[in-house]
N, C-alpha and C. Protein backbone atom coordinates (compact mmCIF):
# COMPACT_ATOMS: atom_id res chain seq x y z
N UNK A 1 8.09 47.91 3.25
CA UNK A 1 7.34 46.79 3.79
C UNK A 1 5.87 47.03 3.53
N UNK A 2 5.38 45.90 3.09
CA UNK A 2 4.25 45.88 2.63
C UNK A 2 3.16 46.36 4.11
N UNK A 3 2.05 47.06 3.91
CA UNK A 3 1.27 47.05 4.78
C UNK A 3 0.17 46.50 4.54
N UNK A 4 -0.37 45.76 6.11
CA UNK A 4 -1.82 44.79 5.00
C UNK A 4 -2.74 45.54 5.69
N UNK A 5 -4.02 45.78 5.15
CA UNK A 5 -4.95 46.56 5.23
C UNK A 5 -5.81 45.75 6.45
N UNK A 6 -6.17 46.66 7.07
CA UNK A 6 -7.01 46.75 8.80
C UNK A 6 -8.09 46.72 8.38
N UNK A 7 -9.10 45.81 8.61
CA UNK A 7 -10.79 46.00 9.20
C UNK A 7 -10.63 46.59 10.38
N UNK A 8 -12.16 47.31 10.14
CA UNK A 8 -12.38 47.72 11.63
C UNK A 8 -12.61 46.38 12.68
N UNK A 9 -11.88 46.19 14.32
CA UNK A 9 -11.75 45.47 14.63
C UNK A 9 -10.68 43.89 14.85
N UNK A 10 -10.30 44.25 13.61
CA UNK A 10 -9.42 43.53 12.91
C UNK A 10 -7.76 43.92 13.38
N UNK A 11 -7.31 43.49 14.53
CA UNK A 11 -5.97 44.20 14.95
C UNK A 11 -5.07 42.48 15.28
N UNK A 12 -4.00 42.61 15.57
CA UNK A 12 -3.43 41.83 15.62
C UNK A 12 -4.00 40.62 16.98
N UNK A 13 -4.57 42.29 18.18
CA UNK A 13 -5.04 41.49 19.37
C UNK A 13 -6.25 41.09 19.33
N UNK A 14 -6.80 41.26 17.94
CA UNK A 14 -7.90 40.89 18.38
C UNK A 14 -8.45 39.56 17.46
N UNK A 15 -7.21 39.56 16.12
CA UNK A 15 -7.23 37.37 16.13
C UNK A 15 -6.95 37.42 16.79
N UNK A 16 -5.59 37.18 17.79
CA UNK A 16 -5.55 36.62 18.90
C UNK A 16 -6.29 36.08 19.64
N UNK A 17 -7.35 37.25 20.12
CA UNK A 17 -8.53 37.10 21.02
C UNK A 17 -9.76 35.85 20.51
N UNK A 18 -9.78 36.19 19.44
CA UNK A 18 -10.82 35.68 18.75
C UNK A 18 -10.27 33.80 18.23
N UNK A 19 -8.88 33.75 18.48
CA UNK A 19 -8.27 32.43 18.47
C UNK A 19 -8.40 31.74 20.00
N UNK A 20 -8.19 32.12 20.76
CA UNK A 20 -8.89 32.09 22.02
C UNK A 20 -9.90 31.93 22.35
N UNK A 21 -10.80 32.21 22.09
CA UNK A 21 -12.16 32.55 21.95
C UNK A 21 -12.87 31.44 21.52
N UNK A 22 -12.53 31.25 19.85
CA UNK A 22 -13.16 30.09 19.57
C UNK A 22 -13.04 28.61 20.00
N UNK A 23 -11.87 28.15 20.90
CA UNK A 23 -11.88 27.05 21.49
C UNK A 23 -12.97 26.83 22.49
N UNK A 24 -13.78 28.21 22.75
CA UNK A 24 -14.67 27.99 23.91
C UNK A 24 -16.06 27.56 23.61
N UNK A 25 -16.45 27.87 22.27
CA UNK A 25 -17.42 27.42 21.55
C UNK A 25 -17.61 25.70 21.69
N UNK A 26 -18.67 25.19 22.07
CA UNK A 26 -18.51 24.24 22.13
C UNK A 26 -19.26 23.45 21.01
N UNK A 27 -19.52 23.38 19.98
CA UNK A 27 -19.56 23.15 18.29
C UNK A 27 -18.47 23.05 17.83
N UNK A 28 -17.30 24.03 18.03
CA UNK A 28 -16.00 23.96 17.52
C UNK A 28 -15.35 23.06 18.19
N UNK A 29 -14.93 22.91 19.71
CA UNK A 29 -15.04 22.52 20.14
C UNK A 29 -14.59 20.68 19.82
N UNK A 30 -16.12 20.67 19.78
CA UNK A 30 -16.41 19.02 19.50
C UNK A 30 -15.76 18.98 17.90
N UNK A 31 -15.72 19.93 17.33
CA UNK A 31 -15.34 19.30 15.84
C UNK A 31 -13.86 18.80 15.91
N UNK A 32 -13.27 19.82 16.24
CA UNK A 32 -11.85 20.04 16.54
C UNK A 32 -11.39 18.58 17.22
N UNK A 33 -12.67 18.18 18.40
CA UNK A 33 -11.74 16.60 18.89
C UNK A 33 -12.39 15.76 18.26
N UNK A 34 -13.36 15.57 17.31
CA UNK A 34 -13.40 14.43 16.62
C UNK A 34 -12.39 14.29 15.42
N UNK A 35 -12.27 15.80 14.72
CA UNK A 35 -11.56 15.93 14.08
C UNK A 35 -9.59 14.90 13.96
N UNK A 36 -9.35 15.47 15.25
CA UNK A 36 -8.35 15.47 15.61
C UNK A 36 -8.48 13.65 15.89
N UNK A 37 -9.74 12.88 17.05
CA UNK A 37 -9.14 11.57 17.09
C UNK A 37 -9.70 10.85 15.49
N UNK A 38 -10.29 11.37 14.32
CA UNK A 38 -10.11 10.50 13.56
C UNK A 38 -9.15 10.24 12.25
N UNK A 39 -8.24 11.60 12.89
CA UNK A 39 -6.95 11.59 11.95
C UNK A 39 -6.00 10.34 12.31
N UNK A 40 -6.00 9.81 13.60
CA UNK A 40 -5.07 9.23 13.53
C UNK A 40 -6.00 7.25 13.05
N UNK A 41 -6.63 7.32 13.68
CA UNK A 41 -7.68 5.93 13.49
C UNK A 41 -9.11 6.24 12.98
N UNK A 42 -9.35 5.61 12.11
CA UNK A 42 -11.26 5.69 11.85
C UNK A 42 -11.86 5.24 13.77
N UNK A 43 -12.61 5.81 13.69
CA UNK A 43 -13.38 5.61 15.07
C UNK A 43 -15.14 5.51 14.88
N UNK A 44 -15.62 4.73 15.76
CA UNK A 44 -17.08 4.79 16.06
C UNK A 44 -17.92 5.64 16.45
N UNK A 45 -19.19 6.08 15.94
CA UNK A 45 -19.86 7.13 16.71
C UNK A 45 -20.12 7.25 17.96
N UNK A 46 -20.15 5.94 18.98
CA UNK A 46 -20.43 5.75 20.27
C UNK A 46 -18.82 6.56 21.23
N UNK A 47 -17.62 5.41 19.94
CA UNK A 47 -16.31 6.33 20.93
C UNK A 47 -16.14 7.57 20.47
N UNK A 48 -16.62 8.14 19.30
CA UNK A 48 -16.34 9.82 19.55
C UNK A 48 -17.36 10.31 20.50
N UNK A 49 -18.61 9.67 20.28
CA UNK A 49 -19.64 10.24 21.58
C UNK A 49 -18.91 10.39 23.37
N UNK A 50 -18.44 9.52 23.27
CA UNK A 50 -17.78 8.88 24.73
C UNK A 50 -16.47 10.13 24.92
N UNK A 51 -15.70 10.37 24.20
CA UNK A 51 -14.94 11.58 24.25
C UNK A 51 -15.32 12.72 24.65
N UNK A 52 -16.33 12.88 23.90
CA UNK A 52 -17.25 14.20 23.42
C UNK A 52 -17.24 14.63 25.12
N UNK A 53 -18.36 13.62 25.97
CA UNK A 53 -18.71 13.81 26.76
C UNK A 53 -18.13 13.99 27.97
N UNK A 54 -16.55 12.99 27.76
CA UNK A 54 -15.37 13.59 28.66
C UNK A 54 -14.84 14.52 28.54
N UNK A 55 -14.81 14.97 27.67
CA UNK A 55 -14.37 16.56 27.28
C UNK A 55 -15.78 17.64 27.76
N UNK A 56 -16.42 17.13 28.46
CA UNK A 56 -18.24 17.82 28.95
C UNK A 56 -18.15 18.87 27.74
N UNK A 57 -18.63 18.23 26.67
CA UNK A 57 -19.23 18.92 25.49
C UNK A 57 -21.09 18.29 25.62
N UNK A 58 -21.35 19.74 25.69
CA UNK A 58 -23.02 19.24 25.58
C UNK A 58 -23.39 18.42 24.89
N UNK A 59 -24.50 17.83 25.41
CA UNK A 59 -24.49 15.97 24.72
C UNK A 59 -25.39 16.64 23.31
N UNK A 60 -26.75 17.44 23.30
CA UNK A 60 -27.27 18.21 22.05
C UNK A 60 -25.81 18.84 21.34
N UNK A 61 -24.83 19.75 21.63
CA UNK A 61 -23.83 19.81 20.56
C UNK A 61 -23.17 18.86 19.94
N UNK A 62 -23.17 17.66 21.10
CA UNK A 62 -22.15 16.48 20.35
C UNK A 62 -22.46 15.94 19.31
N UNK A 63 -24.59 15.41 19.80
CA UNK A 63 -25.56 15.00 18.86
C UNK A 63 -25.12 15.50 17.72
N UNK A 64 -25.11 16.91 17.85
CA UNK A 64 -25.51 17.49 16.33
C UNK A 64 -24.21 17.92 15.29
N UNK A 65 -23.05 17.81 16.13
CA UNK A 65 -22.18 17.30 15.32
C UNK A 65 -21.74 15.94 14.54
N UNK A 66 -22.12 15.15 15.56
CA UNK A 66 -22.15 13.67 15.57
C UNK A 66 -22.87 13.14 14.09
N UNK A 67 -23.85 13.73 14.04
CA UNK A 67 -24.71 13.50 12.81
C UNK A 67 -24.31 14.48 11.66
N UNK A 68 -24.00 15.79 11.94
CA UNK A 68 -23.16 16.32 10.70
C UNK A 68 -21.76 15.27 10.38
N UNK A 69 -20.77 14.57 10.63
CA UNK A 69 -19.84 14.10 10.50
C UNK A 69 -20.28 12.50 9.81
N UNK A 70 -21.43 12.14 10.35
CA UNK A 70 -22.50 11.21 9.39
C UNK A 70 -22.58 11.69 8.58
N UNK A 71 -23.32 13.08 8.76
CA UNK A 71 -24.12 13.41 7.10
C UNK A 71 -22.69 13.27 6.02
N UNK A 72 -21.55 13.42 6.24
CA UNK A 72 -20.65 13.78 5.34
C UNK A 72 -19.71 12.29 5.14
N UNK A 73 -20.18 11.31 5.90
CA UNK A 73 -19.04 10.24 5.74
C UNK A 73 -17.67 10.40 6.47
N UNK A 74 -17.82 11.00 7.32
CA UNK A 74 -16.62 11.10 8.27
C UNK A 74 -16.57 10.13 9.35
N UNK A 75 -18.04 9.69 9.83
CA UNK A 75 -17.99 8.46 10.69
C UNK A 75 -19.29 7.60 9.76
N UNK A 76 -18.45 6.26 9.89
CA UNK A 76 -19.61 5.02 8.97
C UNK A 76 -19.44 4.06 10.11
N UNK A 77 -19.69 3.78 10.84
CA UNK A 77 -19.86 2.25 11.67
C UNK A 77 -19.97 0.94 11.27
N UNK A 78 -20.74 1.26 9.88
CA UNK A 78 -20.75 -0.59 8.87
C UNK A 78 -19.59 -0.52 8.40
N UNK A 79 -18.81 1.09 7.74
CA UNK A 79 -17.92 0.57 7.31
C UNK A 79 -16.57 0.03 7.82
N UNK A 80 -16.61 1.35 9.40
CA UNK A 80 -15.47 0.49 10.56
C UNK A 80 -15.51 -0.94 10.85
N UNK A 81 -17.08 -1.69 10.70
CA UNK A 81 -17.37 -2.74 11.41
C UNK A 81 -16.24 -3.66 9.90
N UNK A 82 -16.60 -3.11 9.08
CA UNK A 82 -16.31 -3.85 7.89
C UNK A 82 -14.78 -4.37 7.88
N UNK A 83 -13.93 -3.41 8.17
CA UNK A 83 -12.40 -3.06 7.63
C UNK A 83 -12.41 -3.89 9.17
N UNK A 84 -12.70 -3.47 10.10
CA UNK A 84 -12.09 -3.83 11.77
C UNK A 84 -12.30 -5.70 11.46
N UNK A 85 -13.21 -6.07 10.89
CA UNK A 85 -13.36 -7.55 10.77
C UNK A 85 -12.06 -8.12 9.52
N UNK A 86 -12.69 -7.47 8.61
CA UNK A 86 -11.11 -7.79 7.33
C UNK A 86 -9.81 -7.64 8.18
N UNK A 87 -9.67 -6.52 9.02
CA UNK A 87 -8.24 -6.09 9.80
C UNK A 87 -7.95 -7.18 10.64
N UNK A 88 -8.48 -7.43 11.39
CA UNK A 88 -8.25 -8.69 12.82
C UNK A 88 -8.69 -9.78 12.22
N UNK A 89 -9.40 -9.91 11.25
CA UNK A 89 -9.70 -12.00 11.25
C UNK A 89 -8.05 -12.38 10.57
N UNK A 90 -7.81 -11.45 9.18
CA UNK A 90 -6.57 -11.85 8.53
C UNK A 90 -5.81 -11.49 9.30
N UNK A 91 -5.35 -10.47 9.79
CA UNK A 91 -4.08 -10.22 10.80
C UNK A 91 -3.85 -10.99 11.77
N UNK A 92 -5.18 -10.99 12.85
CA UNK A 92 -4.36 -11.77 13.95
C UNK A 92 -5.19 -12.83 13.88
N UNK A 93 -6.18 -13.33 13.16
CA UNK A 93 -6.80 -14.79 13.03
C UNK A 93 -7.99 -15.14 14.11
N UNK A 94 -8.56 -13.83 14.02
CA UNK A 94 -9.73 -13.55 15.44
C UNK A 94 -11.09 -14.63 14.52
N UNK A 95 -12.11 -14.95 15.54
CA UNK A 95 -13.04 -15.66 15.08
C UNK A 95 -13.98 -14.65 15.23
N UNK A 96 -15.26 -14.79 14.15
CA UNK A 96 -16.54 -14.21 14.13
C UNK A 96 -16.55 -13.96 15.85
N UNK A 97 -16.47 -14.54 16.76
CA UNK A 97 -17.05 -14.38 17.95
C UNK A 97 -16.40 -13.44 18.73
N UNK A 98 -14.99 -13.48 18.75
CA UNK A 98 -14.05 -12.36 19.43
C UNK A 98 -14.30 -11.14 18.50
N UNK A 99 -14.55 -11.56 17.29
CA UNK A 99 -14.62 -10.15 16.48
C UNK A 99 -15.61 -9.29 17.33
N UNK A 100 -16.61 -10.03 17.28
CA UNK A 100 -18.68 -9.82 17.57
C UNK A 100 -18.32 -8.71 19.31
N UNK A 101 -17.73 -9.92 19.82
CA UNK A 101 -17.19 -8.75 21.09
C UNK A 101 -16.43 -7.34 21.46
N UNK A 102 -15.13 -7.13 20.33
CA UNK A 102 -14.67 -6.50 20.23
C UNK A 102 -15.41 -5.34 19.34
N UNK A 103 -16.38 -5.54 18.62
CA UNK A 103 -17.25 -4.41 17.78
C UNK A 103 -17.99 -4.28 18.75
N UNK A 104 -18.65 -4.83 19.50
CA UNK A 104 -19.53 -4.52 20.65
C UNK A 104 -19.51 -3.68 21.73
N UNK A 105 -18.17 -3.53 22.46
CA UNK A 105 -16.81 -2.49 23.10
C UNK A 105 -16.85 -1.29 22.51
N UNK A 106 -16.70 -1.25 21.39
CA UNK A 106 -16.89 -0.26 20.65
C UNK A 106 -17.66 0.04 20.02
N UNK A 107 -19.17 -0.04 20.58
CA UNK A 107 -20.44 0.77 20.35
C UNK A 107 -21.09 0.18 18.90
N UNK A 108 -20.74 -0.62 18.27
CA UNK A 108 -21.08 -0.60 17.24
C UNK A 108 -22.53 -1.20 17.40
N UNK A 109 -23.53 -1.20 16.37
CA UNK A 109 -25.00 -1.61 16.44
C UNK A 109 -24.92 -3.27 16.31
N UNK A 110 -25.52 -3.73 16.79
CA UNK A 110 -26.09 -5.05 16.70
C UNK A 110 -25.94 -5.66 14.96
N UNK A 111 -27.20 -5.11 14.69
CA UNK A 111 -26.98 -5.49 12.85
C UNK A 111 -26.09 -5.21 12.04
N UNK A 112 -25.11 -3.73 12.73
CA UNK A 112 -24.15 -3.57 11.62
C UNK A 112 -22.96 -4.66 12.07
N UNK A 113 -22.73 -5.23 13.54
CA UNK A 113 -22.01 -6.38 13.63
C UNK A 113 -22.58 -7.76 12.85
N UNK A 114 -23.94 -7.69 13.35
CA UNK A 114 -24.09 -9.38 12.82
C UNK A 114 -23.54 -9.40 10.95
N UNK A 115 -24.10 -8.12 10.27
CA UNK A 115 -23.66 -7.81 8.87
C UNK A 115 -22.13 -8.37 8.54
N UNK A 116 -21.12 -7.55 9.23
CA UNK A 116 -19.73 -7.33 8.72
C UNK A 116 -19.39 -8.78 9.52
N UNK A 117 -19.88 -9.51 10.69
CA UNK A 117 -18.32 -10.94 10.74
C UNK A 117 -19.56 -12.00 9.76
N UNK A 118 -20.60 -11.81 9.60
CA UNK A 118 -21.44 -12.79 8.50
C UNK A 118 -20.74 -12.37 7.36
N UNK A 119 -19.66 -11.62 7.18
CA UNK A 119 -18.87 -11.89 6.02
C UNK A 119 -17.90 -13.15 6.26
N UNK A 120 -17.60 -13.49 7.06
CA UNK A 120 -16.72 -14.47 7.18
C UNK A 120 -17.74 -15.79 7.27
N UNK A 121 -17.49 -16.74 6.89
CA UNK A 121 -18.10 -17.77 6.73
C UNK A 121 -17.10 -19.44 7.37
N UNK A 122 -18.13 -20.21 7.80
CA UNK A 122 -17.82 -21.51 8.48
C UNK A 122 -16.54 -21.91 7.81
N UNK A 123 -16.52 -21.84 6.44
CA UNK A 123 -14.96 -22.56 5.96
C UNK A 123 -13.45 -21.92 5.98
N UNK A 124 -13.93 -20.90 5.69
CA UNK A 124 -12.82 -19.74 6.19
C UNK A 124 -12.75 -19.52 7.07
N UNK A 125 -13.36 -19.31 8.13
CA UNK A 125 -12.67 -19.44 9.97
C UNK A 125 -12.49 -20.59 10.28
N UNK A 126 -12.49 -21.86 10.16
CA UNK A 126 -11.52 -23.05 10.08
C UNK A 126 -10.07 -22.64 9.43
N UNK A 127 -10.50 -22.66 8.45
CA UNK A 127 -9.03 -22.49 7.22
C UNK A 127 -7.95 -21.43 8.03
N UNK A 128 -8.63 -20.37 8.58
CA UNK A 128 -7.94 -19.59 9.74
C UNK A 128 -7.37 -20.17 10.78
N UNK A 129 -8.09 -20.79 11.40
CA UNK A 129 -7.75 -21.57 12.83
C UNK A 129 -6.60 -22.98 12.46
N UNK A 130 -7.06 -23.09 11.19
CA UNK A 130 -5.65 -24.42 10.80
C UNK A 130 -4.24 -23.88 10.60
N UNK A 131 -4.49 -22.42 9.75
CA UNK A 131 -3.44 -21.73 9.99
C UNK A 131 -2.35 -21.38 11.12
N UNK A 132 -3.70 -20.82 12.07
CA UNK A 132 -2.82 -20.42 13.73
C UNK A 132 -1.90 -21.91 13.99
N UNK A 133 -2.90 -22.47 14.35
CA UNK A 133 -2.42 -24.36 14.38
C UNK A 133 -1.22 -24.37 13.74
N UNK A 134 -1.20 -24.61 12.68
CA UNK A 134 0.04 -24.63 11.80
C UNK A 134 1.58 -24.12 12.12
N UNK A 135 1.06 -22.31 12.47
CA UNK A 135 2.28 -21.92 12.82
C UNK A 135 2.90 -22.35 14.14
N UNK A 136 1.81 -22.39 15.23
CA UNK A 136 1.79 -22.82 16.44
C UNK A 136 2.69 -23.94 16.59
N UNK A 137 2.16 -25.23 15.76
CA UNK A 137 2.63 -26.81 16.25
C UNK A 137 4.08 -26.71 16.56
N UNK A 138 4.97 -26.33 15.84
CA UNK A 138 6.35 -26.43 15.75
C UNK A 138 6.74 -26.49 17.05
N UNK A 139 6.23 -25.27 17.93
CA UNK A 139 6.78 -24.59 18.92
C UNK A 139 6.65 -25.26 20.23
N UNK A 140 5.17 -26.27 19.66
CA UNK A 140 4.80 -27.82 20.85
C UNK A 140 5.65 -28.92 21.17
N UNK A 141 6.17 -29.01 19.96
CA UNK A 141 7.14 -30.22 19.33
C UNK A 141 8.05 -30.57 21.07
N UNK A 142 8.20 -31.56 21.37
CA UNK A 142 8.76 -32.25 22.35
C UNK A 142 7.69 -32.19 23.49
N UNK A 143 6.74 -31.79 23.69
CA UNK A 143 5.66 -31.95 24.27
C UNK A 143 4.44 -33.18 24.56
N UNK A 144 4.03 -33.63 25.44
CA UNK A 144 3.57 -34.64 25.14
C UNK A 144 2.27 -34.38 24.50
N UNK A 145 1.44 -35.27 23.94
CA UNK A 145 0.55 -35.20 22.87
C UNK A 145 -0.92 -34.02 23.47
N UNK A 146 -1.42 -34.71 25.30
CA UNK A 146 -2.38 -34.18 25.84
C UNK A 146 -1.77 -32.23 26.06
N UNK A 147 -0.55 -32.11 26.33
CA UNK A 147 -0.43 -30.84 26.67
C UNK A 147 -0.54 -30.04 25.42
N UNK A 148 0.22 -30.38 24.27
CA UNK A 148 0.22 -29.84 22.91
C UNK A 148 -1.28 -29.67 22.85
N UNK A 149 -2.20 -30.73 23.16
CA UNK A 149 -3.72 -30.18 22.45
C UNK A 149 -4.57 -29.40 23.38
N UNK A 150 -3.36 -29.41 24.80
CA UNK A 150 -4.47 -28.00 25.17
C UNK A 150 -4.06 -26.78 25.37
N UNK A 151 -2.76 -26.69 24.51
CA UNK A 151 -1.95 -25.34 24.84
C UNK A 151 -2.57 -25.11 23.16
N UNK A 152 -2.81 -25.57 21.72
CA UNK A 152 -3.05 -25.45 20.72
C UNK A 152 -4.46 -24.69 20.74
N UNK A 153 -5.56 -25.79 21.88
CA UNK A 153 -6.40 -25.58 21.42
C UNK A 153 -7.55 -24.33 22.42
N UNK A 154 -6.23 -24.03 23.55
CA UNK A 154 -6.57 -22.97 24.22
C UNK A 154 -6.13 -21.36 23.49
N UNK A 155 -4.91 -21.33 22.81
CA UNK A 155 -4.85 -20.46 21.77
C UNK A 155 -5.92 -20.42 21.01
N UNK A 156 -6.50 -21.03 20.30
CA UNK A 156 -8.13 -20.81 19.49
C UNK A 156 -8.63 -20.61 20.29
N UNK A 157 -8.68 -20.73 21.42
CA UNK A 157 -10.48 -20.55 22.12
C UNK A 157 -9.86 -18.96 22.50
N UNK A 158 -8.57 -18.56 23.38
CA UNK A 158 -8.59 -16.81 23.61
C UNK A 158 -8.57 -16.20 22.04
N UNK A 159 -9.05 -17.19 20.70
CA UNK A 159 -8.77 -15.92 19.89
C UNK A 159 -10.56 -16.18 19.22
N UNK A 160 -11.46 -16.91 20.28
CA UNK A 160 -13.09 -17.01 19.51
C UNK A 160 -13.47 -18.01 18.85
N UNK A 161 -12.62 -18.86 18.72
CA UNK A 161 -13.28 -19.95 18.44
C UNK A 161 -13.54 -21.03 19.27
N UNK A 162 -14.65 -21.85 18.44
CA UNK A 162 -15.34 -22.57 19.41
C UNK A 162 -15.05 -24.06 20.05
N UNK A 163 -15.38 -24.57 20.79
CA UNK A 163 -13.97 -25.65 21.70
C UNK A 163 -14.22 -26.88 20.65
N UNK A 164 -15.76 -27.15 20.29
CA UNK A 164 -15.64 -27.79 18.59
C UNK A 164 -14.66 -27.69 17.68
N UNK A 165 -14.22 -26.53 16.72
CA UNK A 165 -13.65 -26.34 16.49
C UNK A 165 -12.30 -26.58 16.44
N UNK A 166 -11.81 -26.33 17.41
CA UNK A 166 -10.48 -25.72 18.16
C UNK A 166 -9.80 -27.42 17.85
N UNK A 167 -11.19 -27.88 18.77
CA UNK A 167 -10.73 -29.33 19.16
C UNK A 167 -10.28 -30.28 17.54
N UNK A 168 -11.30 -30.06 16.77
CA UNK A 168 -11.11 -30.87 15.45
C UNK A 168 -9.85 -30.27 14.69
N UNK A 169 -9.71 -29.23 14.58
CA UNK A 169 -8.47 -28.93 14.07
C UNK A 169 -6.98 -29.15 14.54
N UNK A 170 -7.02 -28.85 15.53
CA UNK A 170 -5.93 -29.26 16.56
C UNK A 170 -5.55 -30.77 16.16
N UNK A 171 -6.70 -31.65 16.40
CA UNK A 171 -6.80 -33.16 16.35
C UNK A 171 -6.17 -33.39 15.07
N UNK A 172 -6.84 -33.10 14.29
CA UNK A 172 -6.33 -32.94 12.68
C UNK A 172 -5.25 -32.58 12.11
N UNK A 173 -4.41 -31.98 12.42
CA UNK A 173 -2.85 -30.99 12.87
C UNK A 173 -2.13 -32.18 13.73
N UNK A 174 -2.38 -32.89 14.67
CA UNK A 174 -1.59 -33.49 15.77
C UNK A 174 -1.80 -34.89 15.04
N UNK A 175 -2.28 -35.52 14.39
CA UNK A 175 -2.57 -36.89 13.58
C UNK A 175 -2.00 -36.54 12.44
N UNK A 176 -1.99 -35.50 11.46
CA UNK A 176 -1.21 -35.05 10.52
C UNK A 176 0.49 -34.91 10.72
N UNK A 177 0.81 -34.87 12.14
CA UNK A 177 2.25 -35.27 12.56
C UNK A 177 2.65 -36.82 12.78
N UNK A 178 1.61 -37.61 12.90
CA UNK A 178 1.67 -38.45 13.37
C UNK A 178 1.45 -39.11 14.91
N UNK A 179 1.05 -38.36 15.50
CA UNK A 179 0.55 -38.51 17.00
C UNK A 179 -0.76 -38.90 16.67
N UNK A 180 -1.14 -40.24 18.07
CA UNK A 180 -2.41 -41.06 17.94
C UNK A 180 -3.45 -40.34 18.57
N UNK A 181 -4.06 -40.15 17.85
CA UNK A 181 -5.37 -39.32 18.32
C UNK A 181 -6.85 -40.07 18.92
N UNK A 182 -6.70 -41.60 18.66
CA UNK A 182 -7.74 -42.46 18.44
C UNK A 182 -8.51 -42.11 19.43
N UNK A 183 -7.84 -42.44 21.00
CA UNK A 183 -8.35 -42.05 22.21
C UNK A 183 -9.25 -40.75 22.48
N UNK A 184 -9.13 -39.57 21.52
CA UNK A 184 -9.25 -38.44 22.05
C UNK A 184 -10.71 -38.36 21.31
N UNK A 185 -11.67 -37.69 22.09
CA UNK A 185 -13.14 -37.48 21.41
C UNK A 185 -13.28 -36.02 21.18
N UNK A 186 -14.00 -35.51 20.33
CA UNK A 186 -13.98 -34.05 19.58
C UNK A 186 -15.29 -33.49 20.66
N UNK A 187 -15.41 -34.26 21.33
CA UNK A 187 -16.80 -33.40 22.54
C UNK A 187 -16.20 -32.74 23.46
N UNK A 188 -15.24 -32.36 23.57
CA UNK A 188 -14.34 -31.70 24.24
C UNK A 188 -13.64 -32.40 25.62
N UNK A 189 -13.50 -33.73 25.71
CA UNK A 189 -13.00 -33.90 27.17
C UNK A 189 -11.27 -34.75 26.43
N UNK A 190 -10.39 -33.57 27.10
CA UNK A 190 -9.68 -34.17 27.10
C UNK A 190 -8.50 -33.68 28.16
């Protein structure tokens, strides 16, 4: 059997010790749990900060990891802001505005939000919201006309869009079935 050669110091108990040991470091520490929560999700610098600090990792160690994990592209915030807006407008059909909130929750900066949902633009969050509409109507069907447009157009408003909006599309969707819309005004009273 092979024998592996000993440093002085160097004994079996004393990795051990020294595996032990280094969890107490609190540099390692913090790397180890940012490490660890951004394996499973990209995360924000505010929510690894927010960890950091529940885990009472000194707020100067967190700092200064916090910004090494910047320096290297391990945390980007424009670019979370970026993908988190592409992720939720197409997936679940969120509006610039629920987006704006939900980046906000999660620490993100002001400009790097207004940046990433000013990717989405006035015609494409309609074109979205006609969509929801779309799949939605079916499920109204035997409903009378006033309940359909406020069960339609209350779905757009919990997903950010605006009762403008909500309202013209809906309207547009429910006259496209053939239901009389004449009565109904797009200023929202209905």
């Amino acid at each position: 059997m092979a024998r592996r050669t000993e440093w002085p110091g160097d004994s079996a108990d004393s990795s051990r010790a020294e595996t032990e040991l280094s969890p107490q470091d609190p540099a390692e520490r913090a790397r180890a749990i940012c490490l660890r929560l951004l394996t499973g999700t990209p995360r924000t610098r505010k929510q690894l900060a927010d960890a950091l600090h529940k885990r009472e990792i000194p707020s100067e160690v967190a700092e200064e990891v916090l910004s090494r994990f910047e320096d290297v592209g391990l945390i980007n915030d424009a670019a979370f802001a970026d993908a988190w807006v592409e992720s939720r407008h197409h997936g679940r059909g969120l509006a610039r505005r629920a987006l704006a909130r939900e980046l906000r929750t999660k620490g993100v900066d002001s400009a790097l939000i207004d940046e990433a949902v000013g990717q989405l633009d006035s015609e494409q969050e309609e074109e979205t919201a006609r969509e929801l509409v779309a799949r939605r109507l079916r499920s109204t069907r035997g409903l009378d006309r006033d309940r359909r447009l406020r069960r339609l157009a209350a779905m757009l408003a919990r997903k950010g869009y605006s009762e403008g909006l909500a309202l013209r599309v809906v309207k547009r969707a429910l006259e496209e079935e053939g239901e009389d819309t004449e009565d109904l005004d797009e200023g929202g009273g209905f």
